[in-house]
PDB file of N, CA and C in Angstrom:
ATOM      1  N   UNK A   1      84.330 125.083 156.610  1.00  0.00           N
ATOM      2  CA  UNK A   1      84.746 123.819 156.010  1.00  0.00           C
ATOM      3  C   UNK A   1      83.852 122.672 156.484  1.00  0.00           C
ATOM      4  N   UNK A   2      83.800 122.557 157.776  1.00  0.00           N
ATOM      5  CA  UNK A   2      82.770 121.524 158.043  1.00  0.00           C
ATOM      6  C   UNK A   2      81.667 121.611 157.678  1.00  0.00           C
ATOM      7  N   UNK A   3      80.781 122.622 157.617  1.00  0.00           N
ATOM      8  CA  UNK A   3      79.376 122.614 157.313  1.00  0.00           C
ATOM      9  C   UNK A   3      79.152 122.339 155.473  1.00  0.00           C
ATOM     10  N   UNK A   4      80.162 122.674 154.754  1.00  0.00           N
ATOM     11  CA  UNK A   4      80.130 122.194 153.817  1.00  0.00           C
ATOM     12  C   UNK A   4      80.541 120.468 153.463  1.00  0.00           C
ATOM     13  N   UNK A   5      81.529 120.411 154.153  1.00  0.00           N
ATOM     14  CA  UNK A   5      81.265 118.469 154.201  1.00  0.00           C
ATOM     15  C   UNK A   5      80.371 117.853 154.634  1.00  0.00           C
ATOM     16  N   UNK A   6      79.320 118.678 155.643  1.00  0.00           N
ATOM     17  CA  UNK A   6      77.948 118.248 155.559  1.00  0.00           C
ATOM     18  C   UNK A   6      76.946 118.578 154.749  1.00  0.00           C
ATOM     19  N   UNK A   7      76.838 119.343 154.218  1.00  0.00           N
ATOM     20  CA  UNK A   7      75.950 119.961 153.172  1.00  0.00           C
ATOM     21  C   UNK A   7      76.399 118.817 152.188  1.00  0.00           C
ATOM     22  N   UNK A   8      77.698 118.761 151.713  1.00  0.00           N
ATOM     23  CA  UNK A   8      77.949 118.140 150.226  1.00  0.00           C
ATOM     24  C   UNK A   8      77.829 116.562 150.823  1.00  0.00           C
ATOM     25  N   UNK A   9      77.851 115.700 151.623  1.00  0.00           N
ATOM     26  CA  UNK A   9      77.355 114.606 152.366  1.00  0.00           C
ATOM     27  C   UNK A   9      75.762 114.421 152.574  1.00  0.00           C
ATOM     28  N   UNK A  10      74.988 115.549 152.801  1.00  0.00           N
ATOM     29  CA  UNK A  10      73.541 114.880 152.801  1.00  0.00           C
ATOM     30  C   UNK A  10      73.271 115.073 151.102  1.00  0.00           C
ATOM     31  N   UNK A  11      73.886 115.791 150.427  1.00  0.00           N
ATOM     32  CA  UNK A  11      73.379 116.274 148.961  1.00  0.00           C
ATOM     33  C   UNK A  11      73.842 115.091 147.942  1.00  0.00           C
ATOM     34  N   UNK A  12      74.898 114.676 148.191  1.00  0.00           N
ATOM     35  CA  UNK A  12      75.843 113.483 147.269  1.00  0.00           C
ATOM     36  C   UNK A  12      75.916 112.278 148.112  1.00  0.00           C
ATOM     37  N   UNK A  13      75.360 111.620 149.375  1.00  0.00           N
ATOM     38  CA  UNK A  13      75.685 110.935 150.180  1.00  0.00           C
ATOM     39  C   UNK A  13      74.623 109.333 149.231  1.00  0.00           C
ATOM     40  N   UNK A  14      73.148 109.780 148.601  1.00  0.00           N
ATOM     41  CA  UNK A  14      72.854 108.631 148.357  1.00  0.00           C
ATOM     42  C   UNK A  14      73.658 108.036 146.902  1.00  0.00           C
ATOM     43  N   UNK A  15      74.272 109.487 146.201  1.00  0.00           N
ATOM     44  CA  UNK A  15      74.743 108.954 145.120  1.00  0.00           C
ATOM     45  C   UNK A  15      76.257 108.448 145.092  1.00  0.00           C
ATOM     46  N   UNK A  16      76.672 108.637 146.476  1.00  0.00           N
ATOM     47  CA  UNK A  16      77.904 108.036 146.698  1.00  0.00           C
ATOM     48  C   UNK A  16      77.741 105.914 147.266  1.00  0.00           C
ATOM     49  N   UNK A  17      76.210 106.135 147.973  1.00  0.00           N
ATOM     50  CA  UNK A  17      76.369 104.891 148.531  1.00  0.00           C
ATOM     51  C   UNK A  17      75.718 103.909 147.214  1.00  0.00           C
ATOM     52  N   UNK A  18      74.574 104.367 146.140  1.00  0.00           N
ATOM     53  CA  UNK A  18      74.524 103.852 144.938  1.00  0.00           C
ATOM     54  C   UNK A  18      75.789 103.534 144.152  1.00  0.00           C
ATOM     55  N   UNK A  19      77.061 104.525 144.403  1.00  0.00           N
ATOM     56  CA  UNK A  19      78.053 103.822 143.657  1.00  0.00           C
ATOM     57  C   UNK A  19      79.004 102.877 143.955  1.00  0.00           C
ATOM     58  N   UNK A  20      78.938 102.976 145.724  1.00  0.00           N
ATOM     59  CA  UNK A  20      79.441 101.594 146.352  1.00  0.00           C
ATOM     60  C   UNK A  20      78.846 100.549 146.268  1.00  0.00           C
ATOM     61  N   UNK A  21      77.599 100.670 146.150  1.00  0.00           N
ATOM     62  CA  UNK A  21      76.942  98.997 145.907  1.00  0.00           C
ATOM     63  C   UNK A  21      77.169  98.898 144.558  1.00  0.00           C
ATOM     64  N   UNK A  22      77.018  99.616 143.747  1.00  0.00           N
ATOM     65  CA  UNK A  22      77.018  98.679 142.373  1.00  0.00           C
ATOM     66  C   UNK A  22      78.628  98.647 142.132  1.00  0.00           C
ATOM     67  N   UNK A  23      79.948  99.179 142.608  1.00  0.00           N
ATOM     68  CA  UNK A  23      81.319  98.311 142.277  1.00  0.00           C
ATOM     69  C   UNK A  23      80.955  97.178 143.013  1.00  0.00           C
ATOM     70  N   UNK A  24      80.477  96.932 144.596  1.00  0.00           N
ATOM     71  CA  UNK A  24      80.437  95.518 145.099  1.00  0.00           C
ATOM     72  C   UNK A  24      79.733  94.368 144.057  1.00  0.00           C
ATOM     73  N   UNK A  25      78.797  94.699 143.500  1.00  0.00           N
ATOM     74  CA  UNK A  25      78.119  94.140 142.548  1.00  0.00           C
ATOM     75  C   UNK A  25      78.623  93.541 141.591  1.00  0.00           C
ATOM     76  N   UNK A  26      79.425  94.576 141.141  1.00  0.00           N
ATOM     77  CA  UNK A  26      79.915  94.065 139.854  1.00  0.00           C
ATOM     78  C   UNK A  26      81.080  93.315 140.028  1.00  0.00           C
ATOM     79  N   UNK A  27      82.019  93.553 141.217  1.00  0.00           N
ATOM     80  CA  UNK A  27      82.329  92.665 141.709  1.00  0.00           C
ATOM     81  C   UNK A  27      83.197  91.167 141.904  1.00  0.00           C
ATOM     82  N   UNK A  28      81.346  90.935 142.627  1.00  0.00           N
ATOM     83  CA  UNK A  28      80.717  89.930 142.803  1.00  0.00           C
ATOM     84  C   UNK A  28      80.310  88.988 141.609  1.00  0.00           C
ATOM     85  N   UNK A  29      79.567  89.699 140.417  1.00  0.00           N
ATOM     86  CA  UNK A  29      79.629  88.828 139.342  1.00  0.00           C
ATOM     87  C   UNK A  29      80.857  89.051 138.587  1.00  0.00           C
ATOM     88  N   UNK A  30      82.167  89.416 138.709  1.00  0.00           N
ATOM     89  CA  UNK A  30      83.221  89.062 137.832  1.00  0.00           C
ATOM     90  C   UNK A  30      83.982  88.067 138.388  1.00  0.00           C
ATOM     91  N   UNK A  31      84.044  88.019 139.822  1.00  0.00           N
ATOM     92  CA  UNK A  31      84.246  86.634 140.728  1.00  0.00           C
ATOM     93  C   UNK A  31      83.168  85.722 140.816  1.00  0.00           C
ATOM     94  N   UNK A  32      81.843  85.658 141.348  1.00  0.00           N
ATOM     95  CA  UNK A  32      81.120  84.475 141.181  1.00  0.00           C
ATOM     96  C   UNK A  32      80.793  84.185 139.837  1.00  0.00           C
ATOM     97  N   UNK A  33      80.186  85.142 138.962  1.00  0.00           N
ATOM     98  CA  UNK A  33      79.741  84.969 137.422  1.00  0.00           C
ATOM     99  C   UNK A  33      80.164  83.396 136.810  1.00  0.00           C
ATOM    100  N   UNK A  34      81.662  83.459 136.657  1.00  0.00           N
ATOM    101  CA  UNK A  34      82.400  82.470 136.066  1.00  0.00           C
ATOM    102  C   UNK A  34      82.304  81.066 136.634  1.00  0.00           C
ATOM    103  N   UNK A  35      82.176  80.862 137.702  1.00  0.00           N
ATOM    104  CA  UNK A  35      81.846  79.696 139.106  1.00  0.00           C
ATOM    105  C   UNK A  35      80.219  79.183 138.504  1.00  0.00           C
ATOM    106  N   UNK A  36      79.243  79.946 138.364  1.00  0.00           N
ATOM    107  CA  UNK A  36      78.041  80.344 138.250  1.00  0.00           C
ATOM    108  C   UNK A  36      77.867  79.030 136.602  1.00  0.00           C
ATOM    109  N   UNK A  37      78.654  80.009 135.886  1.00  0.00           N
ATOM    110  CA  UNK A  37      78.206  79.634 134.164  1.00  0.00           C
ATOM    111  C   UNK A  37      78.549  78.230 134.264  1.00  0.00           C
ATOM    112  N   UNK A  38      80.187  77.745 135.112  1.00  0.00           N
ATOM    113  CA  UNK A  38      80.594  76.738 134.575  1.00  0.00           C
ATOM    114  C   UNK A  38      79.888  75.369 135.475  1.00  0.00           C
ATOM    115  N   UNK A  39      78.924  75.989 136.559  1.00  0.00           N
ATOM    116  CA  UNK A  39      78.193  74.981 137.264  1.00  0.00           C
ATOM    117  C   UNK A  39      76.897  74.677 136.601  1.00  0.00           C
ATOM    118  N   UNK A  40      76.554  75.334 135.874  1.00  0.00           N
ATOM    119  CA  UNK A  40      75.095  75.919 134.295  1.00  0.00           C
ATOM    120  C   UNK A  40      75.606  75.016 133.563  1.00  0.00           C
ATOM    121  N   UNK A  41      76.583  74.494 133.390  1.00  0.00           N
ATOM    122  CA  UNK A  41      77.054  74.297 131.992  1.00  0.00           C
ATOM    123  C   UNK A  41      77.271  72.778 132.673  1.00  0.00           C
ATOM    124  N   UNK A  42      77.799  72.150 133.490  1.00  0.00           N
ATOM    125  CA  UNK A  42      77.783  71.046 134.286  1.00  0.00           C
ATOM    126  C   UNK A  42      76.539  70.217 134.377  1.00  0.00           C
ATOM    127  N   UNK A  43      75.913  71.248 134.950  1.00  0.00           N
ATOM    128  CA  UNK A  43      74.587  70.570 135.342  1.00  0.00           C
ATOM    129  C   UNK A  43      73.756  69.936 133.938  1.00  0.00           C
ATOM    130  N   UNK A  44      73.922  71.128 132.743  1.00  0.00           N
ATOM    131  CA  UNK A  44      73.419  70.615 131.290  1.00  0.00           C
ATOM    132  C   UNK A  44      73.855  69.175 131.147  1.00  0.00           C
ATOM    133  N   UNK A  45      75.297  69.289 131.018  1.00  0.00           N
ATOM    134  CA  UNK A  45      76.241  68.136 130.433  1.00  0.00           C
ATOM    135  C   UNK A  45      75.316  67.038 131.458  1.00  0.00           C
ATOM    136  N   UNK A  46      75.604  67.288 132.420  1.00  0.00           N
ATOM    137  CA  UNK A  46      74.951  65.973 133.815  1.00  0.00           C
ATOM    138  C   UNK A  46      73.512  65.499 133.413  1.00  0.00           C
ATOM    139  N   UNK A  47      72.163  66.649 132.808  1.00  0.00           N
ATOM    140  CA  UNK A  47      70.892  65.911 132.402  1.00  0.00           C
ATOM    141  C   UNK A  47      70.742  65.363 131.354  1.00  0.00           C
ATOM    142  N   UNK A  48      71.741  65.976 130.429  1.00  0.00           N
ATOM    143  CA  UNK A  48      71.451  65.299 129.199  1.00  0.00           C
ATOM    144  C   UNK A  48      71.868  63.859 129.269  1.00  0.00           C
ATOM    145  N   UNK A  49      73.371  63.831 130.035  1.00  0.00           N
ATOM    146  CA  UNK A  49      73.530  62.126 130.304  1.00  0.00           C
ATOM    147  C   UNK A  49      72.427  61.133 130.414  1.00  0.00           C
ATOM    148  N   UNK A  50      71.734  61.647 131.863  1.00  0.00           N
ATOM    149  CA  UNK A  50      70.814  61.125 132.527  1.00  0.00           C
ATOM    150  C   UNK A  50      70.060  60.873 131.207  1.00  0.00           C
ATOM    151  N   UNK A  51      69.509  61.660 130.570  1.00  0.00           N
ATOM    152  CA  UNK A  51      68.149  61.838 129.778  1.00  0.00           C
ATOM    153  C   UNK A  51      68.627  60.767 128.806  1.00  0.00           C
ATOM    154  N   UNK A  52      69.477  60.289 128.223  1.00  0.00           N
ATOM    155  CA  UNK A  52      69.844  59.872 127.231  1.00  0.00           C
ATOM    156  C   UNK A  52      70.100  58.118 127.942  1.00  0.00           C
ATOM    157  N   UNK A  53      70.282  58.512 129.440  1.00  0.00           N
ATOM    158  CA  UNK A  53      70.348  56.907 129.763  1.00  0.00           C
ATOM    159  C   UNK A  53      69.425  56.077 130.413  1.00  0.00           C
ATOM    160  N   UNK A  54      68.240  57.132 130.871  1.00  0.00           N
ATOM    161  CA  UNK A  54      66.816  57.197 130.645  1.00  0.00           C
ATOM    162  C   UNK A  54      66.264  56.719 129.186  1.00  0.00           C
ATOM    163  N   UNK A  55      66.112  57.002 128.645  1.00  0.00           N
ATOM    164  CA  UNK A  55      65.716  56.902 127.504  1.00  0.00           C
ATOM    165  C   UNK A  55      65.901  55.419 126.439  1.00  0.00           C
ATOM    166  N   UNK A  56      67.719  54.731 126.982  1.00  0.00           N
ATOM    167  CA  UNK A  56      68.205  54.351 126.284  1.00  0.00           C
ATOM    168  C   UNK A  56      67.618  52.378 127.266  1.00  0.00           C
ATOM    169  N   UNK A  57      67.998  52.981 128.602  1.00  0.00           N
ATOM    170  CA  UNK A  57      66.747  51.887 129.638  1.00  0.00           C
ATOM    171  C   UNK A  57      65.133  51.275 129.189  1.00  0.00           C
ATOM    172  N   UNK A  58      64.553  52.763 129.167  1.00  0.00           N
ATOM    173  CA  UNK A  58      62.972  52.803 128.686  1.00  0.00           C
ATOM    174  C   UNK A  58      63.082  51.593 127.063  1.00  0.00           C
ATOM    175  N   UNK A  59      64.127  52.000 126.353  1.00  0.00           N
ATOM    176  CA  UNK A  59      63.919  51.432 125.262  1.00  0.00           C
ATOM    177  C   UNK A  59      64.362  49.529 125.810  1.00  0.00           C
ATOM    178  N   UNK A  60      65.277  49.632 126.123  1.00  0.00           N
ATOM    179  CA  UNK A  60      65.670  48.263 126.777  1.00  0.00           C
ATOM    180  C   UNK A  60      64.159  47.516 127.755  1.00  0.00           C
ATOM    181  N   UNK A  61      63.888  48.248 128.651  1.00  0.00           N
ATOM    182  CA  UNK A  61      62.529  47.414 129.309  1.00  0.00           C
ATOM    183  C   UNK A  61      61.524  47.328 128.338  1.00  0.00           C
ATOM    184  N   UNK A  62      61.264  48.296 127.156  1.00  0.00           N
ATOM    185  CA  UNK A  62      60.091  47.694 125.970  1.00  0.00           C
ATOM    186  C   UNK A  62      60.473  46.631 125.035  1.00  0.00           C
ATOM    187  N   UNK A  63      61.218  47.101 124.965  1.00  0.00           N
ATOM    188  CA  UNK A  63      61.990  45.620 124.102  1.00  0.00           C
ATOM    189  C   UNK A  63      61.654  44.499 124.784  1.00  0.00           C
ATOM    190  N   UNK A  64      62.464  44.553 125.912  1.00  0.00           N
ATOM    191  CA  UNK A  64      62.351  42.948 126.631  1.00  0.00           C
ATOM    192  C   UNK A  64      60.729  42.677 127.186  1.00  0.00           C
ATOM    193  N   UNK A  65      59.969  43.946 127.878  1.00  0.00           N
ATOM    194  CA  UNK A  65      58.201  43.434 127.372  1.00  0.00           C
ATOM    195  C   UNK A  65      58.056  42.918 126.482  1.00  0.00           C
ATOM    196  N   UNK A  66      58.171  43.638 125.472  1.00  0.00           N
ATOM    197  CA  UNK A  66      57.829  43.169 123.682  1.00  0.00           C
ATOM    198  C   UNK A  66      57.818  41.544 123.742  1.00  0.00           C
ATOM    199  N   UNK A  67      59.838  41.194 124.113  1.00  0.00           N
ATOM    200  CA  UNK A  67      59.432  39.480 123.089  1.00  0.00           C
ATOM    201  C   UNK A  67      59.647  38.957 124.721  1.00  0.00           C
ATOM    202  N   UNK A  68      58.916  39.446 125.920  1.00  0.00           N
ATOM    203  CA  UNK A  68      58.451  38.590 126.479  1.00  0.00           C
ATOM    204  C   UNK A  68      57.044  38.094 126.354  1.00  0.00           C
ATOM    205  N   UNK A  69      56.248  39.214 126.071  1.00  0.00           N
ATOM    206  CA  UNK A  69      55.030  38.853 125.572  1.00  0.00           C
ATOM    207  C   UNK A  69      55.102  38.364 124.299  1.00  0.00           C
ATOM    208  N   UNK A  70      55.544  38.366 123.476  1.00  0.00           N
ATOM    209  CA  UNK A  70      55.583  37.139 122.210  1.00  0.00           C
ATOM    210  C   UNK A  70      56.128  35.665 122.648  1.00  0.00           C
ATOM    211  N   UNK A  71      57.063  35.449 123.430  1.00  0.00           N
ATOM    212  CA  UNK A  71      57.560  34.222 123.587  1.00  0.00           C
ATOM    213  C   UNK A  71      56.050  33.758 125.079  1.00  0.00           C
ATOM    214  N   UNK A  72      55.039  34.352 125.342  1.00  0.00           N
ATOM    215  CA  UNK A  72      54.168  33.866 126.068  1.00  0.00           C
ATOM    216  C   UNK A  72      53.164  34.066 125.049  1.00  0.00           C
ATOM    217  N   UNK A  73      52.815  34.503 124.111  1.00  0.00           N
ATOM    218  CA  UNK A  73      51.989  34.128 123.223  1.00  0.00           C
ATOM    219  C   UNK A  73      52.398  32.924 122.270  1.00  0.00           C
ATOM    220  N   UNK A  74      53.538  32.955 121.966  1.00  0.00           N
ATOM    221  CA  UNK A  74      53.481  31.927 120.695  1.00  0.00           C
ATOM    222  C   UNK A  74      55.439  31.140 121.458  1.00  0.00           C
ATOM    223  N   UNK A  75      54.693  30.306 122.125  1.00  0.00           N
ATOM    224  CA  UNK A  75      56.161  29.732 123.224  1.00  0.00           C
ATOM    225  C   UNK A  75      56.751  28.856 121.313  1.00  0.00           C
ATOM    226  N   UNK A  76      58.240  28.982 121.400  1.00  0.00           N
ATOM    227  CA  UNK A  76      59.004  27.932 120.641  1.00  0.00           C
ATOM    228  C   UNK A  76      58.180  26.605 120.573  1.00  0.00           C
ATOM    229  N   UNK A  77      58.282  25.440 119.459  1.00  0.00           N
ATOM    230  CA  UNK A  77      58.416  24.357 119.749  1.00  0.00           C
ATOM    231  C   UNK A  77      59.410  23.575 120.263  1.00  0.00           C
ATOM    232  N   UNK A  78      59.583  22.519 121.305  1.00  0.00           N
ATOM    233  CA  UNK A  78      60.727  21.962 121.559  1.00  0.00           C
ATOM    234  C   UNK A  78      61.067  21.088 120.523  1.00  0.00           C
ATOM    235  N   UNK A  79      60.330  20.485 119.928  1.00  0.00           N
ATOM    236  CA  UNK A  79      60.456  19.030 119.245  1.00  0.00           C
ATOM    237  C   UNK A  79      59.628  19.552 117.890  1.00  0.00           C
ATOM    238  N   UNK A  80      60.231  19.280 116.567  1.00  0.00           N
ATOM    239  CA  UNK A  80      59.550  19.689 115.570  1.00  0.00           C
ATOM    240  C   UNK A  80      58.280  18.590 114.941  1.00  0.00           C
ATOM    241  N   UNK A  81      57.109  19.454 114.378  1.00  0.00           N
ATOM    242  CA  UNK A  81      56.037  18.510 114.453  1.00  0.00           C
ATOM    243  C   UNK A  81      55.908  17.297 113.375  1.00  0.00           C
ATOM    244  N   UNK A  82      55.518  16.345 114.056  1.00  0.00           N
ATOM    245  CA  UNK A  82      55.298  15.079 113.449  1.00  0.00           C
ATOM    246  C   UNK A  82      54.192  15.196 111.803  1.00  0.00           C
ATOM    247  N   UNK A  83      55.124  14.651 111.026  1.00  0.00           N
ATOM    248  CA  UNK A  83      54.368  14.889 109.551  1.00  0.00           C
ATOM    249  C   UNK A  83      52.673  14.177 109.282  1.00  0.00           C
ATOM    250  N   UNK A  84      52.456  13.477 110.310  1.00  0.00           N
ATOM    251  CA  UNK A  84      50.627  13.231 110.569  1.00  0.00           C
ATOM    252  C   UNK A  84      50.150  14.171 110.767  1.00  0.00           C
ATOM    253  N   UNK A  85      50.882  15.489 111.377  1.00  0.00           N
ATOM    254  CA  UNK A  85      49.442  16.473 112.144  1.00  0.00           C
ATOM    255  C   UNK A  85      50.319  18.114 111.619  1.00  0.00           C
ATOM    256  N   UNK A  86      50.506  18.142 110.088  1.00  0.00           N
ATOM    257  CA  UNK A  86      50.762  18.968 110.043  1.00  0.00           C
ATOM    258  C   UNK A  86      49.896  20.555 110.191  1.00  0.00           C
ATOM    259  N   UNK A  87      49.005  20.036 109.905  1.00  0.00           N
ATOM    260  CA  UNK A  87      47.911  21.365 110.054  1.00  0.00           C
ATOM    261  C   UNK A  87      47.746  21.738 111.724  1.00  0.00           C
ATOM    262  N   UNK A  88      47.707  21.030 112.668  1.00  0.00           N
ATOM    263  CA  UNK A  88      48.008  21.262 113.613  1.00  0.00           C
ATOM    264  C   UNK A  88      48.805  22.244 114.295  1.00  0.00           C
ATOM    265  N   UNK A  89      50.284  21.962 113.463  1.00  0.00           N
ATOM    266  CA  UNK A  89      51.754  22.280 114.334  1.00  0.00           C
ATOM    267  C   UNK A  89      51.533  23.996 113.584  1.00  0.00           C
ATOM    268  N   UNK A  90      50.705  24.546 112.372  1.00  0.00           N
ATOM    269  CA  UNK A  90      50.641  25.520 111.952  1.00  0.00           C
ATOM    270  C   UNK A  90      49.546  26.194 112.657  1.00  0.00           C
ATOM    271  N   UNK A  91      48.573  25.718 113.399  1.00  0.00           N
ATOM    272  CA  UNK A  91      47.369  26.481 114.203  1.00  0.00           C
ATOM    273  C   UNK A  91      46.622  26.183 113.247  1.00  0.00           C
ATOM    274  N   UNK A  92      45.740  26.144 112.495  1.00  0.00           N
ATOM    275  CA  UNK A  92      45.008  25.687 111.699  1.00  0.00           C
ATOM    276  C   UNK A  92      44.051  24.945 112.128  1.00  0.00           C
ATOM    277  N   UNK A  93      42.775  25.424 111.917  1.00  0.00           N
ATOM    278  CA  UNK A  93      41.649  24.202 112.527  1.00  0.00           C
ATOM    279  C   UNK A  93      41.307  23.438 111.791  1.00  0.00           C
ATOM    280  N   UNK A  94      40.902  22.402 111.965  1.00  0.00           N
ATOM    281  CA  UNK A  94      40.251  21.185 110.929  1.00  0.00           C
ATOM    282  C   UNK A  94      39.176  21.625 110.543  1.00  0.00           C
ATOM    283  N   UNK A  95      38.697  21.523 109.065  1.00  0.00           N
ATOM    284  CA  UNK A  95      37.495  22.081 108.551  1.00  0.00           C
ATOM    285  C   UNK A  95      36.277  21.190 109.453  1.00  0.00           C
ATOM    286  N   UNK A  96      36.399  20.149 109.642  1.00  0.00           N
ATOM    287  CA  UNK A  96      34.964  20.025 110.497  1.00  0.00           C
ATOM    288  C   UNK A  96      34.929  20.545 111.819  1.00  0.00           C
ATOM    289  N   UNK A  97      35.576  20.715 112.383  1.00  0.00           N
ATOM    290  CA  UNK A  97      35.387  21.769 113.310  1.00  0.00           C
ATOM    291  C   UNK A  97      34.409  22.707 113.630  1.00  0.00           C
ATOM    292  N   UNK A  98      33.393  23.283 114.349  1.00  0.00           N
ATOM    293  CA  UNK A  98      32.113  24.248 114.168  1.00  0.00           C
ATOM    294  C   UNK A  98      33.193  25.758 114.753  1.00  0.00           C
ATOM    295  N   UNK A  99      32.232  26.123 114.422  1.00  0.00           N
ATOM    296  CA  UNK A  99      33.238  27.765 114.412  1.00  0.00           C
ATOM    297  C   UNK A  99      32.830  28.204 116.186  1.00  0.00           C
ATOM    298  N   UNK A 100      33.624  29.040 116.159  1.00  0.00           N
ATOM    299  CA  UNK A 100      34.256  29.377 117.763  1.00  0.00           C
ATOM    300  C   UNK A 100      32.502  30.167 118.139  1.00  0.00           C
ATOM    301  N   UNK A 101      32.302  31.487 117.313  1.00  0.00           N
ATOM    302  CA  UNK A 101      31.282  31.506 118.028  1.00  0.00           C
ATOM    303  C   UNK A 101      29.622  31.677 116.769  1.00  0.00           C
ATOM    304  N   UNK A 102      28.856  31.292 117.213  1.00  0.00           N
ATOM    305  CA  UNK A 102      27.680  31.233 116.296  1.00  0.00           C
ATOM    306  C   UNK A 102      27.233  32.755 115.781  1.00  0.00           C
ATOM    307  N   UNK A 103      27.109  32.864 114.422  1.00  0.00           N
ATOM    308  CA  UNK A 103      26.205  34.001 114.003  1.00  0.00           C
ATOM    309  C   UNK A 103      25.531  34.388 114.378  1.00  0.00           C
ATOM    310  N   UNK A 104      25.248  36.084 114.334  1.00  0.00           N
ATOM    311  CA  UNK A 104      24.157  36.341 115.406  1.00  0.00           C
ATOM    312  C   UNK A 104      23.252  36.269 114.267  1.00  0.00           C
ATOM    313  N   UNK A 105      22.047  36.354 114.983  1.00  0.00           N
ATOM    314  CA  UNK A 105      20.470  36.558 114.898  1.00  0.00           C
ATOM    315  C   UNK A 105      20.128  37.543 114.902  1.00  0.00           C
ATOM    316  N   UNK A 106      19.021  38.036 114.230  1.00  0.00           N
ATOM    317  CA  UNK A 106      18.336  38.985 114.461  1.00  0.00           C
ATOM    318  C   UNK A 106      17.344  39.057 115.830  1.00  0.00           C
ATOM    319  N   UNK A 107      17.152  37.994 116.148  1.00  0.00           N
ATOM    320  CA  UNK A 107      16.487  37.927 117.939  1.00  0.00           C
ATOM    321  C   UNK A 107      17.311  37.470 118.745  1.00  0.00           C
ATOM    322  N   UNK A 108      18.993  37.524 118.761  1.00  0.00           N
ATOM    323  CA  UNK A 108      19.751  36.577 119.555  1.00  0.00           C
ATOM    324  C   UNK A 108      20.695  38.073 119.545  1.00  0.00           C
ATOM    325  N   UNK A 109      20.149  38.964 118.934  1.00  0.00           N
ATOM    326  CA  UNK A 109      21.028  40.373 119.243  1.00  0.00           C
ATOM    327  C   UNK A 109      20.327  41.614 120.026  1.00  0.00           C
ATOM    328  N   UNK A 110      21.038  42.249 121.022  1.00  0.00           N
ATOM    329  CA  UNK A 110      20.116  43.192 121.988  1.00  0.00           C
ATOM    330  C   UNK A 110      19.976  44.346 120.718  1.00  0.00           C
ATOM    331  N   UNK A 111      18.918  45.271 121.355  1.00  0.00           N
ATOM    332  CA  UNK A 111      18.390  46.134 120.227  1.00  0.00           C
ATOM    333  C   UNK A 111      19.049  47.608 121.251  1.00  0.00           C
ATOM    334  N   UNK A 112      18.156  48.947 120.409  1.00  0.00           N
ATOM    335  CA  UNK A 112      19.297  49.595 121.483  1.00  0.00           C
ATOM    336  C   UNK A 112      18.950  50.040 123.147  1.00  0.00           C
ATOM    337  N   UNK A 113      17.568  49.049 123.513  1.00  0.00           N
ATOM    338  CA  UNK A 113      16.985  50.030 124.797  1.00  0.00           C
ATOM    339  C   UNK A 113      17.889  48.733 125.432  1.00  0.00           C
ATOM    340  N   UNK A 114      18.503  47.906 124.580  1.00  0.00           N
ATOM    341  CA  UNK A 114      18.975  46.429 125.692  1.00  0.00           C
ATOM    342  C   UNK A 114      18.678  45.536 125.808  1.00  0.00           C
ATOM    343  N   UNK A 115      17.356  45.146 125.294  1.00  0.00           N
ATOM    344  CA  UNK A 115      16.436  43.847 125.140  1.00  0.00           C
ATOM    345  C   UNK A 115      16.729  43.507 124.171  1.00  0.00           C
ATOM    346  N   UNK A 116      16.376  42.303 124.054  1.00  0.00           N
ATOM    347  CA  UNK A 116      16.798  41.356 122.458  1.00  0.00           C
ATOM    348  C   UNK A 116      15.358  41.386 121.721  1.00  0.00           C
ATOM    349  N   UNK A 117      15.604  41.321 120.714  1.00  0.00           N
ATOM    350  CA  UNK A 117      14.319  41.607 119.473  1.00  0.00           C
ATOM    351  C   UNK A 117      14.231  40.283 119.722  1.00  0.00           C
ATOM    352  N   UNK A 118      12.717  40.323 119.141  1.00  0.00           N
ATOM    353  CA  UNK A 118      12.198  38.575 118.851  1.00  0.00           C
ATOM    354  C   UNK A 118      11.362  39.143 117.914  1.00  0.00           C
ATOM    355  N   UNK A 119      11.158  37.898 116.801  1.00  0.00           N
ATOM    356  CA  UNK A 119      10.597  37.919 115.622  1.00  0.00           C
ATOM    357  C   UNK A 119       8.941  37.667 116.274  1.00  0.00           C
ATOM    358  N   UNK A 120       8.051  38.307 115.296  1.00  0.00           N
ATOM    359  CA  UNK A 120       6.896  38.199 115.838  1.00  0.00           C
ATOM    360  C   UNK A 120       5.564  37.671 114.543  1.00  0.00           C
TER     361      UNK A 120
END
């Protein structure tokens, strides 16, 4: 009798301890599994918040760039403009005015080594 509970122990012994680990296994994921999904499923719900209040910020700080840089380009008037200088209060230059910058030249423009052409 004994030598056969050893015989049938070294012969069936790894396929007995393969079947104790995998009930612990399985277990293990029918108790943690469920803990597992619903902390998966948390964490989703939790980035998408974030992402969406990220997102919803980003749009709020461009915005307020946006018409801060318009209200520093083109500030309100306080006082509406006086009917003498209406072309003025619209930006508008006075036709005698000379223009901002002069036409180029054909010798007043670099060529492509970098030097300026001159007529000869």
């Amino acid at each position: 009798e004994k030598r056969f509970r050893d015989r049938t122990r070294r012969r069936y012994g790894g396929l007995a301890l393969f079947a104790d680990v995998t009930i612990a296994a399985l277990l293990m994921v029918f108790v943690a599994g469920p803990f597992y999904v619903i902390r998966r499923r948390r964490d989703k719900a939790r980035l998408a918040a974030m992402l969406a209040a990220d997102a919803e910020a980003e749009r709020r700080e461009r915005e307020g760039t946006i018409e801060r840089l318009l209200l520093q380009l083109s500030p309100l008037p306080t006082e509406p403009p006086s009917p003498d200088e209406p072309a003025r209060a619209r930006g508008a230059e006075s036709p005698a005015s000379p223009p901002a910058h002069p036409p180029e030249t054909p010798s007043s423009r670099p060529s492509a080594e970098g030097s300026t052409l001159q007529d000869d």
